[in-house]
N, C-alpha and C. Protein backbone atom coordinates (compact mmCIF):
# COMPACT_ATOMS: atom_id res chain seq x y z
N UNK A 1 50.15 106.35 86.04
CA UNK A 1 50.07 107.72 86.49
C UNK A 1 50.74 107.88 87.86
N UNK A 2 50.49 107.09 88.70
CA UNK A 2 51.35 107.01 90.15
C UNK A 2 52.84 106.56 90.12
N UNK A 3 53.18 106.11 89.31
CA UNK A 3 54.62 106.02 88.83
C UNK A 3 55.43 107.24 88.53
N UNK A 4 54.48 107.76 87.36
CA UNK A 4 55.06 109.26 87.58
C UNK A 4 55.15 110.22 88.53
N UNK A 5 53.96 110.24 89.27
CA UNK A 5 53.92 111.61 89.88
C UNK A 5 54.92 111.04 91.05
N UNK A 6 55.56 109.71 91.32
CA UNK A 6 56.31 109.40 92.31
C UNK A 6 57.92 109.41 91.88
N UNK A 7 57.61 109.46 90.50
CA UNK A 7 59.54 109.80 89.69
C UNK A 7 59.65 111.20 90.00
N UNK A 8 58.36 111.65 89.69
CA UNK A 8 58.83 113.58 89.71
C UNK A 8 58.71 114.00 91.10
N UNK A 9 58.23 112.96 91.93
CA UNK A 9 58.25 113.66 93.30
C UNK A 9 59.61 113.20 94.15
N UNK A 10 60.31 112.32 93.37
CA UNK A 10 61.80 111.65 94.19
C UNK A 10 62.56 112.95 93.23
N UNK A 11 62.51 112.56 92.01
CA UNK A 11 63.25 113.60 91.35
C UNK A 11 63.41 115.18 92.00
N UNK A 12 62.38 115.58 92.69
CA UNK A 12 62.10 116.77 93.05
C UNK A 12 63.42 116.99 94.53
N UNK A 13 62.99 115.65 95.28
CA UNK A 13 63.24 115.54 96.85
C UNK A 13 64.92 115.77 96.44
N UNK A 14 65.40 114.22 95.34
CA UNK A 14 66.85 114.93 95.28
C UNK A 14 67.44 116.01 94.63
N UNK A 15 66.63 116.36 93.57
CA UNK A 15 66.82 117.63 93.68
C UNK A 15 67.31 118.91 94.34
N UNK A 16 66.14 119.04 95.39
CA UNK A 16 66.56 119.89 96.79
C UNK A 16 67.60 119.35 97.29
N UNK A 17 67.94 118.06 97.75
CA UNK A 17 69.35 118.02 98.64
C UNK A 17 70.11 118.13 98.18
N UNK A 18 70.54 118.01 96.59
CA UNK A 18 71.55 118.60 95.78
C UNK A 18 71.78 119.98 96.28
N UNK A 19 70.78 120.77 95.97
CA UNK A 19 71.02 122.11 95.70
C UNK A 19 71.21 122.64 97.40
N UNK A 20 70.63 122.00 98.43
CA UNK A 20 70.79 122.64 99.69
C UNK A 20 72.40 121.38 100.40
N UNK A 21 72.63 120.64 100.50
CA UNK A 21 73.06 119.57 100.28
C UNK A 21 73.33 119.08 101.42
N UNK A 22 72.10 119.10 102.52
CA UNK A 22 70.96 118.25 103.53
C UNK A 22 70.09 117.35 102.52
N UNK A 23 69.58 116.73 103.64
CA UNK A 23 68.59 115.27 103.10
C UNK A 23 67.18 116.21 103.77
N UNK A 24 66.11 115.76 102.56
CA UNK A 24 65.18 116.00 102.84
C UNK A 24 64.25 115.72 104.02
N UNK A 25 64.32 114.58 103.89
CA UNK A 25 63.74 113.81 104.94
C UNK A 25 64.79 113.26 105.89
N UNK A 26 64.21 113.46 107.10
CA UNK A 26 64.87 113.70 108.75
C UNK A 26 63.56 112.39 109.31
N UNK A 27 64.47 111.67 110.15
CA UNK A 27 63.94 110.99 111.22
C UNK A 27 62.63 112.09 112.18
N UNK A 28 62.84 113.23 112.48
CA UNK A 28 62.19 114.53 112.93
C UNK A 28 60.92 114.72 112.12
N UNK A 29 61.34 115.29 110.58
CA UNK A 29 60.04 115.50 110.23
C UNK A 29 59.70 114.29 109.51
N UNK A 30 59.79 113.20 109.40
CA UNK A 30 58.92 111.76 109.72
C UNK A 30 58.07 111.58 110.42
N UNK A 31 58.50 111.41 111.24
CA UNK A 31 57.50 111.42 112.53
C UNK A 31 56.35 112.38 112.86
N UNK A 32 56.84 113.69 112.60
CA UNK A 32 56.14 114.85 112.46
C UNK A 32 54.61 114.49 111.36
N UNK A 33 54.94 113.89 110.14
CA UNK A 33 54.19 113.53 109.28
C UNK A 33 53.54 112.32 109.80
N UNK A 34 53.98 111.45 110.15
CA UNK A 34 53.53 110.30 110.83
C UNK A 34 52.14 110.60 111.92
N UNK A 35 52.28 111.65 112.24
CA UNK A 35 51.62 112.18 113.71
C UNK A 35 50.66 112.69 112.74
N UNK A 36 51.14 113.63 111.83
CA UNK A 36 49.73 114.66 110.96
C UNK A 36 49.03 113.18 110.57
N UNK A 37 49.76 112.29 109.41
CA UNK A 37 49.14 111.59 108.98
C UNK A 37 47.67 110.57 109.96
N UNK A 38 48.18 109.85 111.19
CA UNK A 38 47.37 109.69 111.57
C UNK A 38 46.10 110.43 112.51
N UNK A 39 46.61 111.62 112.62
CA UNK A 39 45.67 112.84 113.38
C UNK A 39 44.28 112.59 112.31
N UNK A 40 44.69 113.09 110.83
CA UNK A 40 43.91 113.23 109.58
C UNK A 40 42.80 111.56 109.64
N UNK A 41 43.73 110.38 109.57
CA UNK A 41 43.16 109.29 109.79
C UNK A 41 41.95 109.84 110.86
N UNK A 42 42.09 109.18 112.02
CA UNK A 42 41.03 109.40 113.30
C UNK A 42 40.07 110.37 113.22
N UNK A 43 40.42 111.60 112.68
CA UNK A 43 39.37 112.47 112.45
C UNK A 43 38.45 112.25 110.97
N UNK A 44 38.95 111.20 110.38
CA UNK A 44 37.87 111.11 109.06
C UNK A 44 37.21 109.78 109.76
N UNK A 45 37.72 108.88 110.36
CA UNK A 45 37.25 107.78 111.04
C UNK A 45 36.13 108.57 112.09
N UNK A 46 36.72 109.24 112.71
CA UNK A 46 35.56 109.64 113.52
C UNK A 46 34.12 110.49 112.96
N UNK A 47 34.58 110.74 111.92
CA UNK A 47 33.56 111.63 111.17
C UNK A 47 33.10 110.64 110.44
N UNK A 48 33.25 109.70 110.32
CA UNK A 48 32.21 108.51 109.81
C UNK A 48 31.17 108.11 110.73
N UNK A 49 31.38 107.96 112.07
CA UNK A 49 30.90 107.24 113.11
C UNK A 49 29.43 108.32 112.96
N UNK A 50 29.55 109.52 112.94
CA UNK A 50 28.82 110.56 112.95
C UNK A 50 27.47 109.98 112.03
């Protein structure tokens, strides 16, 4: 099941850069995600401690 939803989610990504014909993913919003991603981390970590 994670195989798929990761074919249809690459499939998707090139998709878009076809049709816009930029790359989806940027060094920029990487990082950007990188930052959400661990914000989300620390605040479920910290809501454990609770």
């Amino acid at each position: 099941m994670a195989r798929a939803g990761g074919r249809i989610a690459g499939d998707a990504r090139r998709n878009i850069e076809a049709q816009t014909g930029k790359p989806a993913i940027t060094a920029d919003n990487a990082r950007k995600l990188g930052e959400i991603v661990a914000g989300v981390i620390e605040a479920v970590a910290g809501a454990d401690d609770d």
